[in-house]
C-alpha atoms as a PDB file:
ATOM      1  CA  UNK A   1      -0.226 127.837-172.916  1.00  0.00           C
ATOM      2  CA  UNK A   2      -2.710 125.186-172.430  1.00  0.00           C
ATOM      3  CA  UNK A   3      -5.549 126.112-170.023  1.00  0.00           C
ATOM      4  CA  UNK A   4      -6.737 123.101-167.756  1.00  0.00           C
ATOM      5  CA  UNK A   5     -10.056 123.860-165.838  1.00  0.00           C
ATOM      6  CA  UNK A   6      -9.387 121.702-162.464  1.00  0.00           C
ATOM      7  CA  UNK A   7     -12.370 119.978-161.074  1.00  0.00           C
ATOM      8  CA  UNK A   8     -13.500 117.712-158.145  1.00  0.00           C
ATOM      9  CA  UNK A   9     -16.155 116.234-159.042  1.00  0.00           C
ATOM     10  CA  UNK A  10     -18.904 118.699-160.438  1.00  0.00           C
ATOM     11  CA  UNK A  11     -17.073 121.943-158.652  1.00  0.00           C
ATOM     12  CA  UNK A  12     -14.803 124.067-160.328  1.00  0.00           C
ATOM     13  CA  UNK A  13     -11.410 124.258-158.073  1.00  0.00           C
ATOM     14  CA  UNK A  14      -8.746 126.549-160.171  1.00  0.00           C
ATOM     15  CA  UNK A  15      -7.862 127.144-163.730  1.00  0.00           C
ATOM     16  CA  UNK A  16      -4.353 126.006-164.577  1.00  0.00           C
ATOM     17  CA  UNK A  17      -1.956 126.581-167.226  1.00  0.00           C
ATOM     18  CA  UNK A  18       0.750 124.383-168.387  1.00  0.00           C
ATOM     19  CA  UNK A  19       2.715 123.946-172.064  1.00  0.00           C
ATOM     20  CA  UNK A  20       1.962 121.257-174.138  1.00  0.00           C
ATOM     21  CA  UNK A  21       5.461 119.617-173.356  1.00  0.00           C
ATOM     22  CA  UNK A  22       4.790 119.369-169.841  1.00  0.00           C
ATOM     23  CA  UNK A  23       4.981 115.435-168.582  1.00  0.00           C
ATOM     24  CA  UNK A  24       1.794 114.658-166.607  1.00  0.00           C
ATOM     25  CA  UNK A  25       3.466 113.590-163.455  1.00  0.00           C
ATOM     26  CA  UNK A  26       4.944 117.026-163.365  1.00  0.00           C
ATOM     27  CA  UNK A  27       1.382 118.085-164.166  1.00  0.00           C
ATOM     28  CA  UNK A  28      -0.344 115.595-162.028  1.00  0.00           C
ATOM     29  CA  UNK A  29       2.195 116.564-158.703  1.00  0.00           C
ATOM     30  CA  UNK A  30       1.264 121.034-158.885  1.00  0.00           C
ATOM     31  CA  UNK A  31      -2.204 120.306-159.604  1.00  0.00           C
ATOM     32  CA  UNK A  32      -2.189 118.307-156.677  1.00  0.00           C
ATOM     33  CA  UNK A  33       0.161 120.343-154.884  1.00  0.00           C
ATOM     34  CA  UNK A  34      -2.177 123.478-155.346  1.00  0.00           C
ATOM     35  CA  UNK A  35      -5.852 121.727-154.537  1.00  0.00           C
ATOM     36  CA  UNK A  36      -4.102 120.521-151.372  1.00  0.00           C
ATOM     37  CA  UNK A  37      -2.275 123.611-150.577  1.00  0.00           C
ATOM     38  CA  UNK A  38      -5.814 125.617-151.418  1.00  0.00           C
ATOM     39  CA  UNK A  39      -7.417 122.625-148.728  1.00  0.00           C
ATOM     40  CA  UNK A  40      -4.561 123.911-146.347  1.00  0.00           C
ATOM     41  CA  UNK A  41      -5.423 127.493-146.436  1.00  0.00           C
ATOM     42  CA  UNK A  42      -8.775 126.928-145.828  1.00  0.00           C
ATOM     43  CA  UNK A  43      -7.950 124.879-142.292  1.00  0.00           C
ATOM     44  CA  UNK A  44      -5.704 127.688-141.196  1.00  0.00           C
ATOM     45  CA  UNK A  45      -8.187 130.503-141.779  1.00  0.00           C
ATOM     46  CA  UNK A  46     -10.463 128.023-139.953  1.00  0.00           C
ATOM     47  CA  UNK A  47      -8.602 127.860-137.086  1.00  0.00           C
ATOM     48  CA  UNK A  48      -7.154 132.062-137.385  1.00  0.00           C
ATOM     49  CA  UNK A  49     -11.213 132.809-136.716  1.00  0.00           C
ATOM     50  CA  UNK A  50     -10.998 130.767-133.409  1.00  0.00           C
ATOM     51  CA  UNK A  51      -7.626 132.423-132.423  1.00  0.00           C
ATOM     52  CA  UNK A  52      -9.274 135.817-132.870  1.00  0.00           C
ATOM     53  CA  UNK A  53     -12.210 135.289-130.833  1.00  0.00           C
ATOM     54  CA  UNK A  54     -10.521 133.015-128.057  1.00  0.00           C
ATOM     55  CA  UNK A  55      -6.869 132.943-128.505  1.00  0.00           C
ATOM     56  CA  UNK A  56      -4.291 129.719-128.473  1.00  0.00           C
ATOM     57  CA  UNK A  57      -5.219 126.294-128.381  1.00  0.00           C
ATOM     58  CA  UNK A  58      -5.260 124.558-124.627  1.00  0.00           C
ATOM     59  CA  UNK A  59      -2.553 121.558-124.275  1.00  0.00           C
ATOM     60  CA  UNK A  60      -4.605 118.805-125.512  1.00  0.00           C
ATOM     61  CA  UNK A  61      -5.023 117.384-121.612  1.00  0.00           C
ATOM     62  CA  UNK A  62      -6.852 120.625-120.738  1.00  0.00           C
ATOM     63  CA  UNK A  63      -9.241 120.605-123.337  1.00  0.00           C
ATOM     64  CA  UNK A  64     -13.276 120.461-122.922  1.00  0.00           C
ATOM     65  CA  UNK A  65     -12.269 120.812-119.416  1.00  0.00           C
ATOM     66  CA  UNK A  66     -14.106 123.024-116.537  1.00  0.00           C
ATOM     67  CA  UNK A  67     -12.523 125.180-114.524  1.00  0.00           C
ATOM     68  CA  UNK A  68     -13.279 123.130-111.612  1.00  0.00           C
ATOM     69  CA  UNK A  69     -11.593 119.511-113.575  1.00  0.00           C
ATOM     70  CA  UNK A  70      -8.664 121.672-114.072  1.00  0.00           C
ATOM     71  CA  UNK A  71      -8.348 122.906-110.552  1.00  0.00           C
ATOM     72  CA  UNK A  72      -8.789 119.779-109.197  1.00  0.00           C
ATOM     73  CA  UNK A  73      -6.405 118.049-111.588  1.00  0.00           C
ATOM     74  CA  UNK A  74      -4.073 120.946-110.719  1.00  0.00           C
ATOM     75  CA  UNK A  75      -3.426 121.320-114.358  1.00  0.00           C
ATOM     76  CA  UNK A  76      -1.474 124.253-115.508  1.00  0.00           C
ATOM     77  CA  UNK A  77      -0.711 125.931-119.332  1.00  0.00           C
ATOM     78  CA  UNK A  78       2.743 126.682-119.305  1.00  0.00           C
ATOM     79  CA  UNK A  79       2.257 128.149-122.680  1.00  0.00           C
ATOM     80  CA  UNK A  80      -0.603 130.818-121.810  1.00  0.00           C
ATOM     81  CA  UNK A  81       2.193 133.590-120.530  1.00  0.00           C
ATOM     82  CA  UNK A  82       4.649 132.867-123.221  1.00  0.00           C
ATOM     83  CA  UNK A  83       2.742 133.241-125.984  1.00  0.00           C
ATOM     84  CA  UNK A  84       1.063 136.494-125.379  1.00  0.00           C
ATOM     85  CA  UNK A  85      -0.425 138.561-128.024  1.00  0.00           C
ATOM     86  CA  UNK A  86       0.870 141.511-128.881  1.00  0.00           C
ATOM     87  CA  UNK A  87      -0.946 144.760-127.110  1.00  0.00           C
ATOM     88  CA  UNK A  88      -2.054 142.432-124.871  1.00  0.00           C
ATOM     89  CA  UNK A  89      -5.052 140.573-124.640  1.00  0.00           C
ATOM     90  CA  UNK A  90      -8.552 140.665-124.524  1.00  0.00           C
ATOM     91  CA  UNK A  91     -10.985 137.613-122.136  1.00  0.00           C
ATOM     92  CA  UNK A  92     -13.504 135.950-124.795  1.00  0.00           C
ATOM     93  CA  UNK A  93     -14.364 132.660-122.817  1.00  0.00           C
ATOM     94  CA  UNK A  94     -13.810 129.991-125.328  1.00  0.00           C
ATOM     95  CA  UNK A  95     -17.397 127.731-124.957  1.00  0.00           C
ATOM     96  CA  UNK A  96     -16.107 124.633-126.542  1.00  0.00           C
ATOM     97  CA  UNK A  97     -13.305 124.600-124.391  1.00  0.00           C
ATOM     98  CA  UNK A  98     -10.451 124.148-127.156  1.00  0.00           C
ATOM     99  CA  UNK A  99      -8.608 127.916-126.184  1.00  0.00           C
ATOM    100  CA  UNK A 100      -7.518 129.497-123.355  1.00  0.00           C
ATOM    101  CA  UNK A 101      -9.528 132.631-124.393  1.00  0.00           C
ATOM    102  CA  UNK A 102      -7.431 135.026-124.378  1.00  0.00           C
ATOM    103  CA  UNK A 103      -7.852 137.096-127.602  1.00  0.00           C
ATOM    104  CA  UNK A 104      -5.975 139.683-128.937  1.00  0.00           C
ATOM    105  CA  UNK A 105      -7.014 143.178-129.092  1.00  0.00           C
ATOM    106  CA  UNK A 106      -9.039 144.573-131.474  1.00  0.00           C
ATOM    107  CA  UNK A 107      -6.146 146.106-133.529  1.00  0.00           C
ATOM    108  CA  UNK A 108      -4.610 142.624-133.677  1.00  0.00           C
ATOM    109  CA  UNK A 109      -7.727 140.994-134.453  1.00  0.00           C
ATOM    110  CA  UNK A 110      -8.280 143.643-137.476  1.00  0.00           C
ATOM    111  CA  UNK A 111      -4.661 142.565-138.706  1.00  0.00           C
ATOM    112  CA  UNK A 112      -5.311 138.590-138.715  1.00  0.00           C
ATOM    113  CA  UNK A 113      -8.938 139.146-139.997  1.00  0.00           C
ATOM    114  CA  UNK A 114      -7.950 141.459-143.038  1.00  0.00           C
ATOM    115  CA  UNK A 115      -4.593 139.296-143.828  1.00  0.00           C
ATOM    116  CA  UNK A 116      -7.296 135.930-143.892  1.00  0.00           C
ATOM    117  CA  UNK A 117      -9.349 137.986-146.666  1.00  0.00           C
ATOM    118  CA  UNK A 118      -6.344 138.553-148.952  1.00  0.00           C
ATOM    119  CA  UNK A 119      -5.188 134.935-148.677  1.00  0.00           C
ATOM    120  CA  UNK A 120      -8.059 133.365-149.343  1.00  0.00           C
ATOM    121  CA  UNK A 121      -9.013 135.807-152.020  1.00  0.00           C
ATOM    122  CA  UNK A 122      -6.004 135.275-153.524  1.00  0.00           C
ATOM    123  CA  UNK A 123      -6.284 131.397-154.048  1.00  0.00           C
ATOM    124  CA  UNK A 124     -10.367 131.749-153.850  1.00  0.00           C
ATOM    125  CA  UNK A 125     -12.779 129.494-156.348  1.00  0.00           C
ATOM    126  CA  UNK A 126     -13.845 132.957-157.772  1.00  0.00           C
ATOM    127  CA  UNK A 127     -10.497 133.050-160.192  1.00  0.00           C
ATOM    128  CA  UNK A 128     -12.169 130.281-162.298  1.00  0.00           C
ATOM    129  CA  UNK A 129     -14.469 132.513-162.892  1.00  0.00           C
ATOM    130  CA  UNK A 130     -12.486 135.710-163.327  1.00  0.00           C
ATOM    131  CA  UNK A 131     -10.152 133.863-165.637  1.00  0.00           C
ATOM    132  CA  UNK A 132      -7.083 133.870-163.619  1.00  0.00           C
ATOM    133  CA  UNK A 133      -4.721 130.451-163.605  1.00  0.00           C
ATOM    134  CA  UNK A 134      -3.708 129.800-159.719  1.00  0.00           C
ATOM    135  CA  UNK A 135       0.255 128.678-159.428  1.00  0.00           C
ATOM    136  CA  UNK A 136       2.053 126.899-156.289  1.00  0.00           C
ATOM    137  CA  UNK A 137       3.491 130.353-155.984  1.00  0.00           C
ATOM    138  CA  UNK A 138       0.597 131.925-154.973  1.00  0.00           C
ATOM    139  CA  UNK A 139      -0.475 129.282-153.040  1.00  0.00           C
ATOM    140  CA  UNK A 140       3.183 129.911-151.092  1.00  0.00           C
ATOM    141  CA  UNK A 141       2.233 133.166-151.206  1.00  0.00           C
ATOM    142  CA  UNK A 142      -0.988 133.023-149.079  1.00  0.00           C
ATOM    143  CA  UNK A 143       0.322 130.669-146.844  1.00  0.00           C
ATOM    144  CA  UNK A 144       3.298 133.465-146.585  1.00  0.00           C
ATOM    145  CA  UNK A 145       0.501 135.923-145.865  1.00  0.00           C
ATOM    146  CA  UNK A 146      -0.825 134.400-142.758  1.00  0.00           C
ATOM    147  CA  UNK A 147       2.342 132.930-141.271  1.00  0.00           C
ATOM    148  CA  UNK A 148       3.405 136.611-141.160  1.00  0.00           C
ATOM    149  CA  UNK A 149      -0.023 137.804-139.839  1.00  0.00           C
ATOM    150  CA  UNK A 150       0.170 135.173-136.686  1.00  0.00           C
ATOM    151  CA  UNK A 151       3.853 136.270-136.146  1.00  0.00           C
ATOM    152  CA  UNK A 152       2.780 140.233-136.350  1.00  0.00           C
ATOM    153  CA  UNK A 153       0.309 139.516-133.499  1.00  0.00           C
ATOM    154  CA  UNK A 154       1.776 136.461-131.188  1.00  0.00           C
ATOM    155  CA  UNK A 155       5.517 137.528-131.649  1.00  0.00           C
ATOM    156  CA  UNK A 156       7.088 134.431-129.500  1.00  0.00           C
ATOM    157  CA  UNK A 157       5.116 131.972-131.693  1.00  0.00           C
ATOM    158  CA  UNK A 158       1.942 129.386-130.767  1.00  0.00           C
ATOM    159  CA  UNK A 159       2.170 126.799-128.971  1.00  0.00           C
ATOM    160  CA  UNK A 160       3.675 123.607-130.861  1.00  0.00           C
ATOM    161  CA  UNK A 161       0.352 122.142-129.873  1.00  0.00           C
ATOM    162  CA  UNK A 162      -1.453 124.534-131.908  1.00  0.00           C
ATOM    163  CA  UNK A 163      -3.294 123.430-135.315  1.00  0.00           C
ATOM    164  CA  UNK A 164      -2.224 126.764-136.541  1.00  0.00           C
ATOM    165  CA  UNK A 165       1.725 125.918-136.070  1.00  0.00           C
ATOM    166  CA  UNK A 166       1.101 122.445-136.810  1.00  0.00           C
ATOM    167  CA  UNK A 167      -0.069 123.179-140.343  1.00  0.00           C
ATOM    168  CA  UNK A 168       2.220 126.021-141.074  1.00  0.00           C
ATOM    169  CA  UNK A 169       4.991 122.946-139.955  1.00  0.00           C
ATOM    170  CA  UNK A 170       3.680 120.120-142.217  1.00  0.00           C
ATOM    171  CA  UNK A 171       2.618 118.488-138.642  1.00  0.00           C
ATOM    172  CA  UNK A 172      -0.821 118.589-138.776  1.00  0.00           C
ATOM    173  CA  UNK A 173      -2.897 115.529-137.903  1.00  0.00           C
ATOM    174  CA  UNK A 174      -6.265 115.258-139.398  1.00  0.00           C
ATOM    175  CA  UNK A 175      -6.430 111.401-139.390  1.00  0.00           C
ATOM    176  CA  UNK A 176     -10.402 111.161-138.318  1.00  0.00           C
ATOM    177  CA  UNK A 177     -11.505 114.592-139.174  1.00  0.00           C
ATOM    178  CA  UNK A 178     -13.755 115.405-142.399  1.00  0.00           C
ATOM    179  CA  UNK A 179     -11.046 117.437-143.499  1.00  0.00           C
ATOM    180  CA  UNK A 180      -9.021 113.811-144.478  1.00  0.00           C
ATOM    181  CA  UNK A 181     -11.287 112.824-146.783  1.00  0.00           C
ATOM    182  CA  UNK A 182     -10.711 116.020-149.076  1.00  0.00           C
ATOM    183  CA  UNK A 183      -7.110 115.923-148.959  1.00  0.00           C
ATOM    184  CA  UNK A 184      -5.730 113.908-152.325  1.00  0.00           C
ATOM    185  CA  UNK A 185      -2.036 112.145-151.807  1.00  0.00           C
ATOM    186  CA  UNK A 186       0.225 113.077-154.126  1.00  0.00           C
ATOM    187  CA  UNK A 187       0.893 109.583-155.336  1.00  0.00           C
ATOM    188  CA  UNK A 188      -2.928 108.627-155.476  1.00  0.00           C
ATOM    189  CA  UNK A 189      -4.137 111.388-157.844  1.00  0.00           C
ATOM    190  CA  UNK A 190      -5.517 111.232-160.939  1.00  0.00           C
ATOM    191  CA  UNK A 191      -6.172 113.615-163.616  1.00  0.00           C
ATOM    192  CA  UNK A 192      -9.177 112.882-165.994  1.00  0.00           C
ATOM    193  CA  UNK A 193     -10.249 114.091-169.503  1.00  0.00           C
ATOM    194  CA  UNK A 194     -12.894 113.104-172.246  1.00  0.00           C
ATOM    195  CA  UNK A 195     -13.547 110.403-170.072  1.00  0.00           C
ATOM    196  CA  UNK A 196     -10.087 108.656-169.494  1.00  0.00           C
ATOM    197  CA  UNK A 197      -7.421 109.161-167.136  1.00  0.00           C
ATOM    198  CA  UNK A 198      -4.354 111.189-168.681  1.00  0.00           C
ATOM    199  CA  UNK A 199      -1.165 108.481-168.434  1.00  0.00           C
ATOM    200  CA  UNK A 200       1.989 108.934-166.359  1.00  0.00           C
ATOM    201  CA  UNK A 201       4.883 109.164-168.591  1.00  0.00           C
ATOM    202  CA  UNK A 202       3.416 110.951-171.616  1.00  0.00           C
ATOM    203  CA  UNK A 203       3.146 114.514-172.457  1.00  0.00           C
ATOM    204  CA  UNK A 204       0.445 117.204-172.329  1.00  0.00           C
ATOM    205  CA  UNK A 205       0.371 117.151-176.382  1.00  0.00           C
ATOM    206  CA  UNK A 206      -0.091 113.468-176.181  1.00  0.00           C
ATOM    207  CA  UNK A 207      -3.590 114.090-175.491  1.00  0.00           C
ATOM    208  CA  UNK A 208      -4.364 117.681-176.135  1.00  0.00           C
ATOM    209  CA  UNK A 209      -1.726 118.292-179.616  1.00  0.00           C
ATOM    210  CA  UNK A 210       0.329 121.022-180.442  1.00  0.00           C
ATOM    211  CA  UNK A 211      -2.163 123.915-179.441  1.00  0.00           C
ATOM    212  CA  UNK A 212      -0.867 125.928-177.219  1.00  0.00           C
ATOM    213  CA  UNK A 213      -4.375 127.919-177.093  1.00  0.00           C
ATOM    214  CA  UNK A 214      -6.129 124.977-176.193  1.00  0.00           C
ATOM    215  CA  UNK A 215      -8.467 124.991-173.206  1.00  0.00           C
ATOM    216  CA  UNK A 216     -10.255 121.906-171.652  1.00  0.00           C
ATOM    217  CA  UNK A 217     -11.872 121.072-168.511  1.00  0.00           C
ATOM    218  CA  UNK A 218     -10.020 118.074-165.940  1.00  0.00           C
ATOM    219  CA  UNK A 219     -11.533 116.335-163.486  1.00  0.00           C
ATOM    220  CA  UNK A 220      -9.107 115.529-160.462  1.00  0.00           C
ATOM    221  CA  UNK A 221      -9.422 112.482-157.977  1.00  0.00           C
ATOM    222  CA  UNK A 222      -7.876 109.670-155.997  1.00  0.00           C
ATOM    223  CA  UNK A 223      -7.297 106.215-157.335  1.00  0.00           C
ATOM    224  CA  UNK A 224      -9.847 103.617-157.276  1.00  0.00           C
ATOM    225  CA  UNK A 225     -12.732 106.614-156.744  1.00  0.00           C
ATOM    226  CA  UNK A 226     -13.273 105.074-160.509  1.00  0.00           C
ATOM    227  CA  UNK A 227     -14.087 107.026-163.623  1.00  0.00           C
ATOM    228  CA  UNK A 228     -15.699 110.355-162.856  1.00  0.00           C
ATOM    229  CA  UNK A 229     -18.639 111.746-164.562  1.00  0.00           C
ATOM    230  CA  UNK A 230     -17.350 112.960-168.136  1.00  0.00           C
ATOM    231  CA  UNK A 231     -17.603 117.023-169.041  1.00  0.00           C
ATOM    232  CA  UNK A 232     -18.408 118.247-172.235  1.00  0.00           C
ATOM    233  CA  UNK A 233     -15.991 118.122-174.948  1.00  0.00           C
ATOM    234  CA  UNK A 234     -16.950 121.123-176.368  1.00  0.00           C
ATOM    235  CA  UNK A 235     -17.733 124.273-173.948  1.00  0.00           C
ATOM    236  CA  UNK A 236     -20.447 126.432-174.146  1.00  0.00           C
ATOM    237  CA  UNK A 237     -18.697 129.203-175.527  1.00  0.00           C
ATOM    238  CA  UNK A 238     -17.379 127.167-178.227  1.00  0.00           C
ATOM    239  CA  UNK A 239     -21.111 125.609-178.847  1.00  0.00           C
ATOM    240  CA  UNK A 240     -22.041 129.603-178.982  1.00  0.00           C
ATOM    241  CA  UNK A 241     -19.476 130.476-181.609  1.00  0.00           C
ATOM    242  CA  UNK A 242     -19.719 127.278-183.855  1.00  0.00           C
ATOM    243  CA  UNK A 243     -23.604 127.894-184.323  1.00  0.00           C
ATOM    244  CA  UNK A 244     -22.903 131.239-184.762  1.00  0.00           C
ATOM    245  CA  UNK A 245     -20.170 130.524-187.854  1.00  0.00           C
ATOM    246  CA  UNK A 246     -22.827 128.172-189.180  1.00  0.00           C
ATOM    247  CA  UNK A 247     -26.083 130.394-189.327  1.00  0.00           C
ATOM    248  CA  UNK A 248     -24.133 132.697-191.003  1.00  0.00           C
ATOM    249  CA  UNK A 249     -23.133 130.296-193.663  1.00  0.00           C
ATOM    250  CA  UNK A 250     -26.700 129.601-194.732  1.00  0.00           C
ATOM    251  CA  UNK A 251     -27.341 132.682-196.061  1.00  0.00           C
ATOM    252  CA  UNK A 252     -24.069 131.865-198.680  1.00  0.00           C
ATOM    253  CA  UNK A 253     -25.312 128.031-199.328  1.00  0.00           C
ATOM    254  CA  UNK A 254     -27.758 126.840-202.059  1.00  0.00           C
ATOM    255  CA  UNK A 255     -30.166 124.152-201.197  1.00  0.00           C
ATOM    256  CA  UNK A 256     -28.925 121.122-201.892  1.00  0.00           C
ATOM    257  CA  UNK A 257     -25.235 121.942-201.440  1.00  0.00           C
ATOM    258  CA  UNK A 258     -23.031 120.541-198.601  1.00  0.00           C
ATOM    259  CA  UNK A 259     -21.640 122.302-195.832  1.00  0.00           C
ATOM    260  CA  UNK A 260     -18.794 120.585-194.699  1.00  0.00           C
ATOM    261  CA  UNK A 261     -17.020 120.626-191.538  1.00  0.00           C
ATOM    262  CA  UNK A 262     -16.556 123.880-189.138  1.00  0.00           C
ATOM    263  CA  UNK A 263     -13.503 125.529-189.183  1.00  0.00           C
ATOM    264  CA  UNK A 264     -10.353 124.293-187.195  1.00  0.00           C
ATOM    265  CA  UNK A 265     -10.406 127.072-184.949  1.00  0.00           C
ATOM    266  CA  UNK A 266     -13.732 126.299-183.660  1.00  0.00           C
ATOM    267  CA  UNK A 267     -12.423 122.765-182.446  1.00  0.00           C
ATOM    268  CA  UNK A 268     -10.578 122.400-178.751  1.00  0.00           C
ATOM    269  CA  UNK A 269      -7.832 120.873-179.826  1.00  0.00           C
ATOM    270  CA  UNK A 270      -6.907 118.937-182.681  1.00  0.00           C
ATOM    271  CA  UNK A 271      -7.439 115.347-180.868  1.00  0.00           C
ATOM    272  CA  UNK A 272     -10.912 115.140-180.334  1.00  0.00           C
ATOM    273  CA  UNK A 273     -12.085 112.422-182.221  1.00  0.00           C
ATOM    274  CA  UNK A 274     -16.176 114.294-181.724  1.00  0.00           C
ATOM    275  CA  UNK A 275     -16.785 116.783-184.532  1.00  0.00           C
ATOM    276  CA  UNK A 276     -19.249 118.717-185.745  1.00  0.00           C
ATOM    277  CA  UNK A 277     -20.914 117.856-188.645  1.00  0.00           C
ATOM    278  CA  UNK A 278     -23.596 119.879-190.900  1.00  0.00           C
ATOM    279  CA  UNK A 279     -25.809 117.867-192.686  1.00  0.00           C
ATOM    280  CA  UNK A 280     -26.501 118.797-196.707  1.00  0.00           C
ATOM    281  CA  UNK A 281     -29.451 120.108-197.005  1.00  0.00           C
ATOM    282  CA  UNK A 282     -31.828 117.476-199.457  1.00  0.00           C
ATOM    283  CA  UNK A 283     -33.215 118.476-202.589  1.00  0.00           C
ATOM    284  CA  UNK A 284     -36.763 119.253-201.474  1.00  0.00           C
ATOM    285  CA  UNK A 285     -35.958 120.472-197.681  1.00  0.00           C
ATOM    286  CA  UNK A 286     -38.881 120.496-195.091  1.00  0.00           C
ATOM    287  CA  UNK A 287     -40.193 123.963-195.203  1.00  0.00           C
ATOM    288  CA  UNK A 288     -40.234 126.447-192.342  1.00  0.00           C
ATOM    289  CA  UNK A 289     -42.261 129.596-191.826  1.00  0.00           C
ATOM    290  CA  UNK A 290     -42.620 131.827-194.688  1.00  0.00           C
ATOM    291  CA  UNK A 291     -41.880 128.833-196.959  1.00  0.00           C
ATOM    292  CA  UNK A 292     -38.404 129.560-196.386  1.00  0.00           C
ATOM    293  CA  UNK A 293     -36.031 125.902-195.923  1.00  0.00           C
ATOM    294  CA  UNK A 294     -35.923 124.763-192.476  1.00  0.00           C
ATOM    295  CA  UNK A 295     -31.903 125.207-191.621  1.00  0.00           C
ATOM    296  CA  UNK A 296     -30.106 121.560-191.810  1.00  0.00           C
ATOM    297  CA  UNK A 297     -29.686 119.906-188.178  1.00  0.00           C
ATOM    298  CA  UNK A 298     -26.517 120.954-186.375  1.00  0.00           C
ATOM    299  CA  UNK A 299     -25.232 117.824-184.169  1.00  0.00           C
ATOM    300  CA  UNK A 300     -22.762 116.522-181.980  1.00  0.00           C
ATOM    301  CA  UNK A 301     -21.633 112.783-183.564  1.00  0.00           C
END
């Protein structure tokens, strides 16, 4: 399987593993699919920390009100004794005035807090770095997570008002919010490599080959953000390894003889047009310390 590190600009979102034969729109659509579901997660968890400390969202007419507006409006939530948490509840006056502030008890609050953890651990940054490839699965699987938390604690649902509902509904609004400008639509994104966007209609091996072992690094955007900054085309592991292979060929070369290329195994993939080179070393090479030949350059061309 190939192994696609997903970016956003400079910061590493997930790791991602597809076969060579996969067509980049499928590829294109779950990358997507997962950065925005992973952008999801994050606004529910968001919002889960505000139902914990103050409970369910006001009707959208009582919000940032007083006590006093609301009296003398004679406004009333019909949704504050239906959707009562379980064990009942606990008064944690909600100072921005977006929830009624009725939290749940400290039992429930353990359950929503702890279930919040997992899903975001599960979907978290951190599995770049572990080396573990996020899916849509477990993506569906967090979201699982904490649509089963909310209906452990508030067993007669949220209000439909609720961002919490709303998102775990596909209703959410977040026209005018931050939170907008990080979401990608499916049929404005773009995947990057080596500089150039990777076509609709082709294949993974159209750009990568027939190495299944491959691993390269992706930058994802939205159309007409224009070309991102190019990555590397070799890593630094691979950088690591090939000057490894070569210092340990001069010891079996005599001056003057050339080195050739690095082995094929050394390469990312069998497309890059970027090799490594090792020069021959000349006739009369520049000595070093201990009179010993300086070793020949090692470059990038």
């Amino acid at each position: 399987m190939v192994q696609l590190h997903v970016k956003r600009g400079d910061e590493s979102q997930v790791l991602f593993s597809a076969t060579v034969h996969m067509p980049l729109d499928a590829l294109v659509a779950q990358v997507t699919a997962i950065y925005n579901g992973r952008l999801k997660v994050d606004r529910i968890c968001s919002e889960m920390a505000e139902l914990v400390d103050h409970g369910i969202m006001l009707p959208p007419n009582m919000q940032g009100l007083t006590d006093d507006q609301i009296s003398e409006l004679k406004l009333r939530d019909e949704w504050e004794g239906k959707c009562v948490p379980s064990g009942g509840a606990t008064f944690q006056r909600d100072e921005m005035g977006r929830r009624n502030g009725h939290a749940p008890n400290e039992k429930m609050k353990d359950v929503l807090k702890k279930t919040m953890q997992e899903a975001k651990a599960l979907i978290s940054k951190k599995q770049v770095q572990a080396n573990v490839c996020v899916t849509l699965e477990m993506v569906k699987e967090a979201l699982d997570q904490l649509r089963g938390a909310v209906m452990i604690v508030y067993p007669m649902g949220l209000p439909p008002h609720d961002p919490i509902r709303m998102e775990f509904e596909d209703k959410e609004d977040l026209s005018g919010t931050q939170a907008s400008l990080q979401v990608i639509p499916p049929e404005e994104a773009q995947i990057w490599w080596a500089g150039k966007e990777m076509q609709p209609g082709k294949k993974l091996q159209d750009y990568v080959g027939k190495n299944e072992k491959t691993k390269i690094v992706v930058k994802l955007q939205k159309r007409g953000q224009g070309a991102p900054a190019r990555e590397p085309l070799v890593s630094e592991e691979q950088q690591k390894l090939m000057m490894l292979h070569y210092h340990r060929r001069q010891e079996e070369l005599k001056v003057g003889a050339p080195m050739g290329l690095l082995p094929q195994q050394f390469y990312p993939n069998n497309f890059i047009s970027s090799f490594i080179l090792c020069h021959s070393v000349s006739a009369h090479p520049e000595t070093g310390r201990g009179g010993r030949p300086r070793l020949p350059e090692l470059r990038v061309v």
